[in-house]
PDB file of N, CA and C in Angstrom:
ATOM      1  N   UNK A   1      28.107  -4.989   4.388  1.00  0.00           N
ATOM      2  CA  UNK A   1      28.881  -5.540   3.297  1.00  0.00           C
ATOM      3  C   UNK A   1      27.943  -6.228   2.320  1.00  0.00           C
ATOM      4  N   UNK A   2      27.804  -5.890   0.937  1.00  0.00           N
ATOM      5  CA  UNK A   2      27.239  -6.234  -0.038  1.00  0.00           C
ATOM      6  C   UNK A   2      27.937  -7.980  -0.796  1.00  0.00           C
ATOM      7  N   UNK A   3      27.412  -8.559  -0.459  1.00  0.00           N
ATOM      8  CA  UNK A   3      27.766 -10.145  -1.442  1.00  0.00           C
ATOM      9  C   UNK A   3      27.327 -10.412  -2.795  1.00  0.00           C
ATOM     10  N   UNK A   4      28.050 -10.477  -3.798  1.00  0.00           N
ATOM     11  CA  UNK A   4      27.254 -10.469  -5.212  1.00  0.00           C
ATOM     12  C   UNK A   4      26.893 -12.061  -5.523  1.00  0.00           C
ATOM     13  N   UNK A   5      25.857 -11.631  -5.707  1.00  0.00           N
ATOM     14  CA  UNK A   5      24.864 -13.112  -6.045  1.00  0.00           C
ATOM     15  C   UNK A   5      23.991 -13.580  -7.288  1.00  0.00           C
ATOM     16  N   UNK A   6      23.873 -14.672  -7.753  1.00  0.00           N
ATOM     17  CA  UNK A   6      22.456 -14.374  -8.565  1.00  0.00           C
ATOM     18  C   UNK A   6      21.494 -15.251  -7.906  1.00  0.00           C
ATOM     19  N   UNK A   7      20.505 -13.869  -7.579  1.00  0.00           N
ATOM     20  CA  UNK A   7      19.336 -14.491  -6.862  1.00  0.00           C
ATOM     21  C   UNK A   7      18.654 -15.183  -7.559  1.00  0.00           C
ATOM     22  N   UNK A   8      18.715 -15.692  -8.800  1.00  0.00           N
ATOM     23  CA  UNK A   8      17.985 -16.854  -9.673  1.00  0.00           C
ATOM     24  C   UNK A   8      18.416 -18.326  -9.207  1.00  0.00           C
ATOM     25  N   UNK A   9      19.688 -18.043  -9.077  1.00  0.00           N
ATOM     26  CA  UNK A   9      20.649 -19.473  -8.629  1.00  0.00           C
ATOM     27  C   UNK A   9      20.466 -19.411  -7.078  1.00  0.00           C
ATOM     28  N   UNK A  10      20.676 -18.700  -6.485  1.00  0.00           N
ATOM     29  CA  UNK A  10      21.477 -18.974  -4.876  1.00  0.00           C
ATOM     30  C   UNK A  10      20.283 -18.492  -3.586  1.00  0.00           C
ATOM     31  N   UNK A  11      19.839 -17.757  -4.252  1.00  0.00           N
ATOM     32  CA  UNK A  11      18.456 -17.643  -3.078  1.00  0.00           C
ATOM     33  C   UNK A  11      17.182 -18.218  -2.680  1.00  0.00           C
ATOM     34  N   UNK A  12      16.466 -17.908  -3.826  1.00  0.00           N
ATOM     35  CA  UNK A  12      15.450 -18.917  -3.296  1.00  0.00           C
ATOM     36  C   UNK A  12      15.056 -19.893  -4.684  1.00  0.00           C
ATOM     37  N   UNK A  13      14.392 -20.610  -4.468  1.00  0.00           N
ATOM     38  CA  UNK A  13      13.904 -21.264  -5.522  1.00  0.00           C
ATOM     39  C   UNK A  13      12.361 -21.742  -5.547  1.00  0.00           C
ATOM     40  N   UNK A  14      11.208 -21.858  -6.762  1.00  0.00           N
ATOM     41  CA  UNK A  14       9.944 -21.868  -6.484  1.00  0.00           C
ATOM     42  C   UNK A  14       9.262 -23.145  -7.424  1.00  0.00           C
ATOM     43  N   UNK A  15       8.822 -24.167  -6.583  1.00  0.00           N
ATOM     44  CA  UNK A  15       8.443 -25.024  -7.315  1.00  0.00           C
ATOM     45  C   UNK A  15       7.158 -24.762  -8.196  1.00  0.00           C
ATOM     46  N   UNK A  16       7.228 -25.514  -9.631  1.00  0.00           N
ATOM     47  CA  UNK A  16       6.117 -25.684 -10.403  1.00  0.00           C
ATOM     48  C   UNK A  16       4.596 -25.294  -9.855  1.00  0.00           C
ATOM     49  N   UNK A  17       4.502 -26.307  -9.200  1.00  0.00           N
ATOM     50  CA  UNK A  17       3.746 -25.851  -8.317  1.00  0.00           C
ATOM     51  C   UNK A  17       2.888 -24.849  -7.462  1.00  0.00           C
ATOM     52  N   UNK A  18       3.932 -24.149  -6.816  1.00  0.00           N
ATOM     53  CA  UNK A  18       4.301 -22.577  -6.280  1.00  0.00           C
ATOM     54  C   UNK A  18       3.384 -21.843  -7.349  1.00  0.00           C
ATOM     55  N   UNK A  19       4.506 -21.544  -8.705  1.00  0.00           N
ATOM     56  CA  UNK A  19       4.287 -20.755  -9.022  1.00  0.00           C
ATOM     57  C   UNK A  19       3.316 -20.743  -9.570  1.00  0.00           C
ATOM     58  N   UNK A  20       2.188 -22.361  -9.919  1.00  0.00           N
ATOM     59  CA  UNK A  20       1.085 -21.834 -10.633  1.00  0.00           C
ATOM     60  C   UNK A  20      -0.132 -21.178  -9.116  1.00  0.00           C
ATOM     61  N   UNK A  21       0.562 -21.976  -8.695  1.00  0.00           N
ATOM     62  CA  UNK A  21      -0.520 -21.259  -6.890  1.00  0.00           C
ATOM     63  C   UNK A  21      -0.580 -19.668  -6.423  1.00  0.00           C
ATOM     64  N   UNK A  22       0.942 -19.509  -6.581  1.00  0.00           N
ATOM     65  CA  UNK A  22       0.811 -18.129  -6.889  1.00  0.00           C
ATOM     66  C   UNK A  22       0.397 -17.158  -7.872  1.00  0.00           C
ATOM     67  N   UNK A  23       0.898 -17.504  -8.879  1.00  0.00           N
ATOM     68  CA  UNK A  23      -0.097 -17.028 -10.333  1.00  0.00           C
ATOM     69  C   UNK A  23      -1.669 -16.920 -10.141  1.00  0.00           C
ATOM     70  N   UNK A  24      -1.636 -17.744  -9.539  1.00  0.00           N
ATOM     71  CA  UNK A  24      -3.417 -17.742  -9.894  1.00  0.00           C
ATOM     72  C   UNK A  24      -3.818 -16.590  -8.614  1.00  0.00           C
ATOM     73  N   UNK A  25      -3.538 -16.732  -7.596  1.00  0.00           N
ATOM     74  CA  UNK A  25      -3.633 -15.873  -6.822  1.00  0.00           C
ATOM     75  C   UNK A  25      -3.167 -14.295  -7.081  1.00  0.00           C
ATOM     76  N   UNK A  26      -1.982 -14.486  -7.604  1.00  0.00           N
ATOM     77  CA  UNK A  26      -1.306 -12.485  -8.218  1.00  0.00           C
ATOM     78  C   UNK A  26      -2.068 -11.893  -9.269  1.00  0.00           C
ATOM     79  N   UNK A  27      -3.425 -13.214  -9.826  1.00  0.00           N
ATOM     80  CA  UNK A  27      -3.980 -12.993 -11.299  1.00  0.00           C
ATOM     81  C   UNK A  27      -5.419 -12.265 -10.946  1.00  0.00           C
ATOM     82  N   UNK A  28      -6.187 -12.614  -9.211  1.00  0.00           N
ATOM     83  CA  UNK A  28      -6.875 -11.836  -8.510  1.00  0.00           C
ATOM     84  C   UNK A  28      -6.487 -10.567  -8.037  1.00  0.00           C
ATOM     85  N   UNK A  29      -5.001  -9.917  -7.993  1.00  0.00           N
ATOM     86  CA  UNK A  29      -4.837  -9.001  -7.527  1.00  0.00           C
ATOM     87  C   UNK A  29      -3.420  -8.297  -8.252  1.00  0.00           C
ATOM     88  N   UNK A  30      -4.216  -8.122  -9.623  1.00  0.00           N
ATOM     89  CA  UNK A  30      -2.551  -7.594 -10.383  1.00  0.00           C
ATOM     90  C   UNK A  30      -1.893  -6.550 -10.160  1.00  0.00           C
ATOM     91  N   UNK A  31      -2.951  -5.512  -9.673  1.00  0.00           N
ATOM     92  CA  UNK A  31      -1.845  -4.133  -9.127  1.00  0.00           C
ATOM     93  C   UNK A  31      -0.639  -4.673  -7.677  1.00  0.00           C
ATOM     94  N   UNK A  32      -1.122  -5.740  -7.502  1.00  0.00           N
ATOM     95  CA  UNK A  32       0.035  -6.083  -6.393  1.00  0.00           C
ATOM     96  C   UNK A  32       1.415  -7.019  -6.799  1.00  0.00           C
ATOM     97  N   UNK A  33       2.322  -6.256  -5.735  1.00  0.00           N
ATOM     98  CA  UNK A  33       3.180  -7.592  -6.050  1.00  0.00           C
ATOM     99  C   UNK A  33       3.515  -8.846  -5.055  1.00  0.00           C
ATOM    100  N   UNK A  34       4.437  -9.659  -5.119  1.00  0.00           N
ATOM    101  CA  UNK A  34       4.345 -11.018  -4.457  1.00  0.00           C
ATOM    102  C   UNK A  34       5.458 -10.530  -3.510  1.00  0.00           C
ATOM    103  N   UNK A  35       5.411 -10.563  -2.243  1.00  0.00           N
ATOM    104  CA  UNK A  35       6.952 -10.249  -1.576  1.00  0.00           C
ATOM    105  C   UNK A  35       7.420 -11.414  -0.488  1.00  0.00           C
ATOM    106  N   UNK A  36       8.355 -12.267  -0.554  1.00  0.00           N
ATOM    107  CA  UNK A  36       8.827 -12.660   0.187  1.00  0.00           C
ATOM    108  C   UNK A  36       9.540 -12.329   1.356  1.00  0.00           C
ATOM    109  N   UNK A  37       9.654 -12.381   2.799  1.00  0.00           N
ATOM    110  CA  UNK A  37       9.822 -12.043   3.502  1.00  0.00           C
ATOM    111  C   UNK A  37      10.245 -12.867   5.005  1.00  0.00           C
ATOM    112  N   UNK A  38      10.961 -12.042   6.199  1.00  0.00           N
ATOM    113  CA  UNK A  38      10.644 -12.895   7.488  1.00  0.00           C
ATOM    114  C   UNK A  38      10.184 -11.459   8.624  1.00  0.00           C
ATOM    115  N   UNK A  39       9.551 -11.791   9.652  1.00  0.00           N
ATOM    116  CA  UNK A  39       9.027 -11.124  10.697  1.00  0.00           C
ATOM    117  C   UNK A  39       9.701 -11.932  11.867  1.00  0.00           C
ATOM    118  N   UNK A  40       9.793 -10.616  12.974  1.00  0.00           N
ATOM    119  CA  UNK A  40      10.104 -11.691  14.291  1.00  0.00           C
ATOM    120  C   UNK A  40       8.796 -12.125  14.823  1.00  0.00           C
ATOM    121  N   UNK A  41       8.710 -13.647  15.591  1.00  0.00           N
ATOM    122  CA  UNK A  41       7.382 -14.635  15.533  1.00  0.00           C
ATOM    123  C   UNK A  41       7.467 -15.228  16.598  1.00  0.00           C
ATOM    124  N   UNK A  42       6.738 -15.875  16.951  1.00  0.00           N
ATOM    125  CA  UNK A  42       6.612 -17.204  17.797  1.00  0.00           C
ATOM    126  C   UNK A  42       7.572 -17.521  18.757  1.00  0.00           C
ATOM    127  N   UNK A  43       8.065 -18.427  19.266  1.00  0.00           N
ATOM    128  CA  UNK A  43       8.443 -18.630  20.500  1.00  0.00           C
ATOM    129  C   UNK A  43       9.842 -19.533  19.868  1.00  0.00           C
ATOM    130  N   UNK A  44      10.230 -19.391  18.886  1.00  0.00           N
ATOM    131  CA  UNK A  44      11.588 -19.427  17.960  1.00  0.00           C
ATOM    132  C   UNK A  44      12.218 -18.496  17.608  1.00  0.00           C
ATOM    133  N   UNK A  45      11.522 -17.359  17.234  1.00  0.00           N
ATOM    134  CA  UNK A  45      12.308 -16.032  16.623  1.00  0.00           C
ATOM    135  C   UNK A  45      11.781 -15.707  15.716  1.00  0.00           C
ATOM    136  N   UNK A  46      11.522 -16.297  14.311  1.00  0.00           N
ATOM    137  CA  UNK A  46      11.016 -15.804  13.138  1.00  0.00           C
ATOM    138  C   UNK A  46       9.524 -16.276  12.580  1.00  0.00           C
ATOM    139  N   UNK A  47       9.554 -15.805  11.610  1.00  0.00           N
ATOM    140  CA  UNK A  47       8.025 -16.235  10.776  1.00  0.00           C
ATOM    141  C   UNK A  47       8.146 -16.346   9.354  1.00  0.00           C
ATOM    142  N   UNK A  48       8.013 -16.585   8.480  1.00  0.00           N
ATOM    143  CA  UNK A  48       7.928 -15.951   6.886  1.00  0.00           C
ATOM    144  C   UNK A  48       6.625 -15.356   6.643  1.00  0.00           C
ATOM    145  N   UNK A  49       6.920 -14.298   5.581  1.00  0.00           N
ATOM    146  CA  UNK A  49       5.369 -13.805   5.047  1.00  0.00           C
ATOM    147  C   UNK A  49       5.749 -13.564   3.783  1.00  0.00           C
ATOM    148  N   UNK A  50       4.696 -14.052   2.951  1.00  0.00           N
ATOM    149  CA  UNK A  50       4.690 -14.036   1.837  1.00  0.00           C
ATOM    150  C   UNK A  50       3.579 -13.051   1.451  1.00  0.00           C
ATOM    151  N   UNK A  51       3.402 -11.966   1.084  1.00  0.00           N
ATOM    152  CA  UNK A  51       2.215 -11.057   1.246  1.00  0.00           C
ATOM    153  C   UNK A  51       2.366 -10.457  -0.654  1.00  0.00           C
ATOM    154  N   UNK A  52       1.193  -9.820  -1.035  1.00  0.00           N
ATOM    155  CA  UNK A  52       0.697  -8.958  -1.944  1.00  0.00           C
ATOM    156  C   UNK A  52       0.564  -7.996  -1.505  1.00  0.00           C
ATOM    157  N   UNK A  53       1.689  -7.099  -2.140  1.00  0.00           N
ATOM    158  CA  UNK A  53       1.888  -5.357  -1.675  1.00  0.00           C
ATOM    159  C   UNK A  53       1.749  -4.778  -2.738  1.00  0.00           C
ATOM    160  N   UNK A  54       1.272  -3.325  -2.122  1.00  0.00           N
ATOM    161  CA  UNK A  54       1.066  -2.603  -3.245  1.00  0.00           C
ATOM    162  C   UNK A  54       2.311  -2.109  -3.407  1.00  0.00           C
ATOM    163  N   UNK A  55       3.574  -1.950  -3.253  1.00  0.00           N
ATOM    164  CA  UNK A  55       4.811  -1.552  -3.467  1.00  0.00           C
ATOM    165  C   UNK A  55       6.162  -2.056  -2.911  1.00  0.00           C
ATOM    166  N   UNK A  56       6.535  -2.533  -3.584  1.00  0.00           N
ATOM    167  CA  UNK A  56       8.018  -3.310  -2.730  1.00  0.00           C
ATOM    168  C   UNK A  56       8.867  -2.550  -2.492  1.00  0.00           C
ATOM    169  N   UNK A  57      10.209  -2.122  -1.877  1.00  0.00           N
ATOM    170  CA  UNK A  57      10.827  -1.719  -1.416  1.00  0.00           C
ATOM    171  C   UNK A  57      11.820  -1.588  -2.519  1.00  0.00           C
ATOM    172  N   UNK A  58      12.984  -0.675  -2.796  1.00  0.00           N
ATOM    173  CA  UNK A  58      13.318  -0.331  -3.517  1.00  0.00           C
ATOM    174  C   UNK A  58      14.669  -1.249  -3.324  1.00  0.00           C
ATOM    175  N   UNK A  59      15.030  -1.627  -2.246  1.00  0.00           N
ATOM    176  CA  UNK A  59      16.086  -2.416  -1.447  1.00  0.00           C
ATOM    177  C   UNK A  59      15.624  -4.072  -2.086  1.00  0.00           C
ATOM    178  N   UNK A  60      14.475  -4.430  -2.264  1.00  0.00           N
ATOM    179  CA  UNK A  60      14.182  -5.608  -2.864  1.00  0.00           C
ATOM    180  C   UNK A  60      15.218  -6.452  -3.582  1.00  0.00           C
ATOM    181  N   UNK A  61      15.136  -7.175  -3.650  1.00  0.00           N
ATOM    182  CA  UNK A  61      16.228  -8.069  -4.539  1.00  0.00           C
ATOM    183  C   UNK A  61      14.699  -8.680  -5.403  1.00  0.00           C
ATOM    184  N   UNK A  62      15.014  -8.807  -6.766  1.00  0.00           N
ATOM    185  CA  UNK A  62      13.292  -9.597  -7.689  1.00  0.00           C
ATOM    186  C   UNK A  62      13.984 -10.518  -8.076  1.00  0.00           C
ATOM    187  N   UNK A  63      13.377 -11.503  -7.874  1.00  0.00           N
ATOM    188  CA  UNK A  63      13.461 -13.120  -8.642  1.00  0.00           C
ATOM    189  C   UNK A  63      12.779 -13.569  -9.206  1.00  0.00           C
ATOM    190  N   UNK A  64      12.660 -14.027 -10.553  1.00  0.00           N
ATOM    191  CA  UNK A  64      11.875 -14.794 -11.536  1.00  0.00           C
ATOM    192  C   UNK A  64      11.587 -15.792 -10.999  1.00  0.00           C
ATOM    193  N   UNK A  65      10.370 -16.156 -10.769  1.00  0.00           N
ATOM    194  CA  UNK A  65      10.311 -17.665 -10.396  1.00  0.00           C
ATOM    195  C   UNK A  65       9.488 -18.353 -11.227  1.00  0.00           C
ATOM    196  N   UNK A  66       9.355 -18.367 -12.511  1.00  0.00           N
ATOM    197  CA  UNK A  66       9.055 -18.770 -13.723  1.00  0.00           C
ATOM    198  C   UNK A  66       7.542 -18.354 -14.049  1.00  0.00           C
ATOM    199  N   UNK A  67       7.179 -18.844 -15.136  1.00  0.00           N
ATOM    200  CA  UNK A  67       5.578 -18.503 -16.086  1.00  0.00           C
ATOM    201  C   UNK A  67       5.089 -16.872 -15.724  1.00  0.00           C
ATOM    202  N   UNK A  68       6.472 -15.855 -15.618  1.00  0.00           N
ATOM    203  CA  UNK A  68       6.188 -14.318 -15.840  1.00  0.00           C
ATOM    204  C   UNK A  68       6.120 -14.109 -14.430  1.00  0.00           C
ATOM    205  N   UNK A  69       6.306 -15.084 -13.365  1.00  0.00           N
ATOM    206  CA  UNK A  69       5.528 -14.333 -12.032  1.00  0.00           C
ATOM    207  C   UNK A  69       7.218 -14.450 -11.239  1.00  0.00           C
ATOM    208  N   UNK A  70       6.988 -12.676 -10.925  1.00  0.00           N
ATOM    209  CA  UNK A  70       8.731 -12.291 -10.056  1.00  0.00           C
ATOM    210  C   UNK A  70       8.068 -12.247  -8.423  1.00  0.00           C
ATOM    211  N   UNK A  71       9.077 -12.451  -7.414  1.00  0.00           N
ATOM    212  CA  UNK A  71       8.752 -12.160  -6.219  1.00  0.00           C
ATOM    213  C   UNK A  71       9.911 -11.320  -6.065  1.00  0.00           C
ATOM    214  N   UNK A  72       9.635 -10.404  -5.350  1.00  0.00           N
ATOM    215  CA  UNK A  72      10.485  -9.524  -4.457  1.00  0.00           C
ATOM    216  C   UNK A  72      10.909  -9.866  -2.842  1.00  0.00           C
ATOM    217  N   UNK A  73      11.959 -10.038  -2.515  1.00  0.00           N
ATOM    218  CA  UNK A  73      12.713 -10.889  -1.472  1.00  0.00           C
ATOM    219  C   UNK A  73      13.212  -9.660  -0.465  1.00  0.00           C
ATOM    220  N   UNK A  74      13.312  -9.496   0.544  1.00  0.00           N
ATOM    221  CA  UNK A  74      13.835  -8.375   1.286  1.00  0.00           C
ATOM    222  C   UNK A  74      14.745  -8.695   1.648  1.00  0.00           C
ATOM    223  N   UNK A  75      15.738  -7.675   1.829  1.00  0.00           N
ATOM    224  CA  UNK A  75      16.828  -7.563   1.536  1.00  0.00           C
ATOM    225  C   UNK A  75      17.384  -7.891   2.861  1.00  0.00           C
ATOM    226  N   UNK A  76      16.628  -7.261   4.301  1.00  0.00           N
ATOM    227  CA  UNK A  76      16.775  -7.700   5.809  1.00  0.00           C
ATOM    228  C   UNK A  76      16.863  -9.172   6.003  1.00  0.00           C
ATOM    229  N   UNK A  77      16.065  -9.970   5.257  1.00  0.00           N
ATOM    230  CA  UNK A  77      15.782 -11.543   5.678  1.00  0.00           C
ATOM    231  C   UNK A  77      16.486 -12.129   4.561  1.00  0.00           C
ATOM    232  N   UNK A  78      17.648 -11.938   3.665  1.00  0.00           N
ATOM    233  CA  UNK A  78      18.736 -12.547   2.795  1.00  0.00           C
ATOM    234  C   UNK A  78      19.012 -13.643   3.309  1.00  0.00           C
ATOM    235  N   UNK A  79      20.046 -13.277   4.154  1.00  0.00           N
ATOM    236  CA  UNK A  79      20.282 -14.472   4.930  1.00  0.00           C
ATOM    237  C   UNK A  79      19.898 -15.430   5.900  1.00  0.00           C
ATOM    238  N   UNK A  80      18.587 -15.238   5.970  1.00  0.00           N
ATOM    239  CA  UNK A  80      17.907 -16.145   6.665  1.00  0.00           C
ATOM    240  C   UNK A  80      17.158 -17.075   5.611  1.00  0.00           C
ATOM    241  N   UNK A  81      16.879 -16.253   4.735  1.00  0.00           N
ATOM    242  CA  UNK A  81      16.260 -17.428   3.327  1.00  0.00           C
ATOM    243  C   UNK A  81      17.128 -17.948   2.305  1.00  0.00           C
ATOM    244  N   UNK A  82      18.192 -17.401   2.476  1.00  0.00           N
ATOM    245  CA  UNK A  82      18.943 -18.063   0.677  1.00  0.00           C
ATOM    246  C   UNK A  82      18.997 -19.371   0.981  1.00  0.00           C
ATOM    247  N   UNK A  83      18.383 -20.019  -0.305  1.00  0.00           N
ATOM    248  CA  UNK A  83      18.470 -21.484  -0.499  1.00  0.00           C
ATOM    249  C   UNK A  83      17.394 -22.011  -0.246  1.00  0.00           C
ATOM    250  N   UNK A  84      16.262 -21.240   0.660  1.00  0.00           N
ATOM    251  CA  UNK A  84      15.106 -21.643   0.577  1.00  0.00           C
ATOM    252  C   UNK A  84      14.531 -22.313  -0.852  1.00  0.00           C
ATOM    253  N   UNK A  85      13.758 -23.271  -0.352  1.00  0.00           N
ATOM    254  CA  UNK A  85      12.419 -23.205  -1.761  1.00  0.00           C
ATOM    255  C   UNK A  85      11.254 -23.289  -1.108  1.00  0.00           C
ATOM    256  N   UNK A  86      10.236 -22.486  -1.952  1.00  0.00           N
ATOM    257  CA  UNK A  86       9.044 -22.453  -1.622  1.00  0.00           C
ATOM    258  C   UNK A  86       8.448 -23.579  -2.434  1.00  0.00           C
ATOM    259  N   UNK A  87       7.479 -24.265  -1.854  1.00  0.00           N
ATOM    260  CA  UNK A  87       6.516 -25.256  -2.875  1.00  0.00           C
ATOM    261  C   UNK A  87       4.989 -25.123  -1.714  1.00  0.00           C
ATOM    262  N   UNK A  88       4.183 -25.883  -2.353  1.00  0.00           N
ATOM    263  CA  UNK A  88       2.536 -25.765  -1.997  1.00  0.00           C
ATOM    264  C   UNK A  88       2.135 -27.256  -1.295  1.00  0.00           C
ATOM    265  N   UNK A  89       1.368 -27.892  -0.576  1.00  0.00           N
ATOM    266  CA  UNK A  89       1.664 -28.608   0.107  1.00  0.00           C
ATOM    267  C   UNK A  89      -0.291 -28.691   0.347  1.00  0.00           C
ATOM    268  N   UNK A  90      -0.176 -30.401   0.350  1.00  0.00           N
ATOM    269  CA  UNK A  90      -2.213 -30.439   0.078  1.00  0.00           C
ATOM    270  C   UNK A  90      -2.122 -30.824   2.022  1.00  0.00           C
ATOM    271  N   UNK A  91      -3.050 -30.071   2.147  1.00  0.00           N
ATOM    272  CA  UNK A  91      -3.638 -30.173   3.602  1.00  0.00           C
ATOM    273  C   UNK A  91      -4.803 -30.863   3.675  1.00  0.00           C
ATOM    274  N   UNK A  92      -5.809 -31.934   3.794  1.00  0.00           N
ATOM    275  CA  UNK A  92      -7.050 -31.877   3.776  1.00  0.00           C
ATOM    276  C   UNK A  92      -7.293 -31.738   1.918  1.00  0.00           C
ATOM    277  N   UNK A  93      -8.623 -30.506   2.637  1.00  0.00           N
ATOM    278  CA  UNK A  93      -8.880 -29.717   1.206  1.00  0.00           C
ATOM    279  C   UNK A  93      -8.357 -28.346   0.692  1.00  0.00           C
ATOM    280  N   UNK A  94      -7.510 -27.843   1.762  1.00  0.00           N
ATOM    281  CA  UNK A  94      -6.279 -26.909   1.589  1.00  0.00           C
ATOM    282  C   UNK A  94      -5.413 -27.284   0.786  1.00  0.00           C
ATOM    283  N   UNK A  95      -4.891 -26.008   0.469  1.00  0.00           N
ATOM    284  CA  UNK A  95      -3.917 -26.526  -0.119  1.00  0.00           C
ATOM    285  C   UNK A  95      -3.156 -24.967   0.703  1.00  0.00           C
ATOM    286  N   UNK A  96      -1.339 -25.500   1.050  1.00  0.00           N
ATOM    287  CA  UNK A  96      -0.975 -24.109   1.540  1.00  0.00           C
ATOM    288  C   UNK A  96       0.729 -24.300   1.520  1.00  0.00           C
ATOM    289  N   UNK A  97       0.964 -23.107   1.177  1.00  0.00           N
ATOM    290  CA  UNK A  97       2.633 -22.855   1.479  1.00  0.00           C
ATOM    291  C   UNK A  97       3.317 -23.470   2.041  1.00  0.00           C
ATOM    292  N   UNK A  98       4.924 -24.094   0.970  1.00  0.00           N
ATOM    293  CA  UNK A  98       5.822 -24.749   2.541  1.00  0.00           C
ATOM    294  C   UNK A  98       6.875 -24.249   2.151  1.00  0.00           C
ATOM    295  N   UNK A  99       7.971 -23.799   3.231  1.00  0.00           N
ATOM    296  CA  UNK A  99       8.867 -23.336   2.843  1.00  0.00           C
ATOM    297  C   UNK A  99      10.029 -24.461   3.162  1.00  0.00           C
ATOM    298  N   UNK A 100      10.981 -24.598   2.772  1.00  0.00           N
ATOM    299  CA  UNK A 100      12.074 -25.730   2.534  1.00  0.00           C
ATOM    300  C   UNK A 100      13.153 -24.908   2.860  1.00  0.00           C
ATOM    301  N   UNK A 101      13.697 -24.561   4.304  1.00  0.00           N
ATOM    302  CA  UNK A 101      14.648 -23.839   4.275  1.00  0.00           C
ATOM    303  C   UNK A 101      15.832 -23.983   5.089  1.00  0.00           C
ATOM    304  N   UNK A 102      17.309 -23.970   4.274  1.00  0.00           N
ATOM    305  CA  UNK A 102      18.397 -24.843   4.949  1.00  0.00           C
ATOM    306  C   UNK A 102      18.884 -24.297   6.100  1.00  0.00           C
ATOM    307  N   UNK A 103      18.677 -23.229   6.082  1.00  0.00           N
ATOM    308  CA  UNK A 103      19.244 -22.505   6.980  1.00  0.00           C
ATOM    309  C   UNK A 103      18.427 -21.985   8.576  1.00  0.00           C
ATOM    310  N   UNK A 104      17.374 -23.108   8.799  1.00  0.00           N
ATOM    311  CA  UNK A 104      16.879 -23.498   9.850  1.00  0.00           C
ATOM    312  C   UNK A 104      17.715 -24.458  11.137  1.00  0.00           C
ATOM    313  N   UNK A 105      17.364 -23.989  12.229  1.00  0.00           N
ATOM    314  CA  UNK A 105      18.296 -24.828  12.888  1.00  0.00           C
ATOM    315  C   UNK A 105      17.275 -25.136  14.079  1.00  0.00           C
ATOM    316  N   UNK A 106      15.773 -24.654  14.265  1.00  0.00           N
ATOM    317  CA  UNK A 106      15.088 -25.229  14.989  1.00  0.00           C
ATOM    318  C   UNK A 106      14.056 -24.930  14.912  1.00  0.00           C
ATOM    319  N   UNK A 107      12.666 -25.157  15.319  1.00  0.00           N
ATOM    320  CA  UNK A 107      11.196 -24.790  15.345  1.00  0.00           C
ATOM    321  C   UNK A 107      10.771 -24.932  16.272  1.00  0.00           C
ATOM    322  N   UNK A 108       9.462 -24.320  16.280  1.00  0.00           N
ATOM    323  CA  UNK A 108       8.376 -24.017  17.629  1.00  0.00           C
ATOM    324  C   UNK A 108       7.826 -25.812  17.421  1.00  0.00           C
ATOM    325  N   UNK A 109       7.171 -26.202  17.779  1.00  0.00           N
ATOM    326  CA  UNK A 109       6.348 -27.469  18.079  1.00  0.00           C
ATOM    327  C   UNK A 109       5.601 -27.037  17.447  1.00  0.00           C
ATOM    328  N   UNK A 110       4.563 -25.573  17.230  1.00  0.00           N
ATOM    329  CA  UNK A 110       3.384 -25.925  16.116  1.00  0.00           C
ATOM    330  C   UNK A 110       4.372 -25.840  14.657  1.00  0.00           C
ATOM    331  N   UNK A 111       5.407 -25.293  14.592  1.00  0.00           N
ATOM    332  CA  UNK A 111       5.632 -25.248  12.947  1.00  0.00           C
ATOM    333  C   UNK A 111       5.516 -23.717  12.402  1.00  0.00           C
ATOM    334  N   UNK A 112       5.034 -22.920  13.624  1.00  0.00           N
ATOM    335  CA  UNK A 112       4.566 -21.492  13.119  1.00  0.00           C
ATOM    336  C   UNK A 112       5.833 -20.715  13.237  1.00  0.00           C
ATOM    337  N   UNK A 113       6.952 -20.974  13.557  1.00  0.00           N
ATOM    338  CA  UNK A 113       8.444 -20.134  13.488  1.00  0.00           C
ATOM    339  C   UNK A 113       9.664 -21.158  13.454  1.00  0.00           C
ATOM    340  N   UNK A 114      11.051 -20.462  13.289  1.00  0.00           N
ATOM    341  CA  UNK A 114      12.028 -21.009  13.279  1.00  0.00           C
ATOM    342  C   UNK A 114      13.029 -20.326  13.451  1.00  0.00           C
ATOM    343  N   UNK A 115      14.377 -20.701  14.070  1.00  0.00           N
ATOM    344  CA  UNK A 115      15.244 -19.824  14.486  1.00  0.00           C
ATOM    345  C   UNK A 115      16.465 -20.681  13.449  1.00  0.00           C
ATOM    346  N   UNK A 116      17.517 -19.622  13.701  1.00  0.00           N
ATOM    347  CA  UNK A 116      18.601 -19.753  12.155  1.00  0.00           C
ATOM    348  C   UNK A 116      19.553 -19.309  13.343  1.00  0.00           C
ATOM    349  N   UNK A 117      21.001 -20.156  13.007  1.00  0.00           N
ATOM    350  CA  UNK A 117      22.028 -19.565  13.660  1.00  0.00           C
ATOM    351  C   UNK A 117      22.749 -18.383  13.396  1.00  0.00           C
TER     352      UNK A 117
END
């Protein structure tokens, strides 16, 4: 069953931040695109991956996430991410991905998965 949405509003959302982190990174590798995603993971169930592909899936859902840069969202892990936001997060001298996502209902102890009801 298909749910009509606008994935600008209701799926994910990408902080300032994000998107200049990502930009700068999609700006090393422009034949690719940005794809949001989940994998089964860890000792919770899931993972996210955020990867640079050379081709997204035609099933994709694309979201603007501002200053020209779209991510492509898969269409399998919808409902495990809508409402997510992605933002960037200083580690040290890292700096790295965090995902903000409501529809979590538990995690591994390292932080490396999460399971959704």
């Amino acid at each position: 069953m298909t749910t009509a949405f606008d994935p600008t509003k209701e799926l994910i959302s990408v902080t300032d931040a994000a998107v200049d982190f990502l930009s700068a990174a999609a700006a090393k590798q422009p034949t690719k695109s940005v794809r949001f995603s989940t994998k089964p993971a860890g000792c919770s169930g899931y993972a996210y991956t955020l990867d640079f592909v050379d081709e997204v899936a035609n099933s994709d859902v694309m979201v603007s996430a501002g200053n020209g840069l779209k991510i492509a969202v898969d269409t399998g892990s919808l409902a495990m991410l809508k409402g997510t936001i992605i933002d960037v997060e200083q580690l040290g001298l890292n700096r790295v991905i965090k995902y903000i996502n409501p529809n979590v209902t538990g995690e591994c102890g390292c932080g490396e998965s999460f399971s959704v009801s």
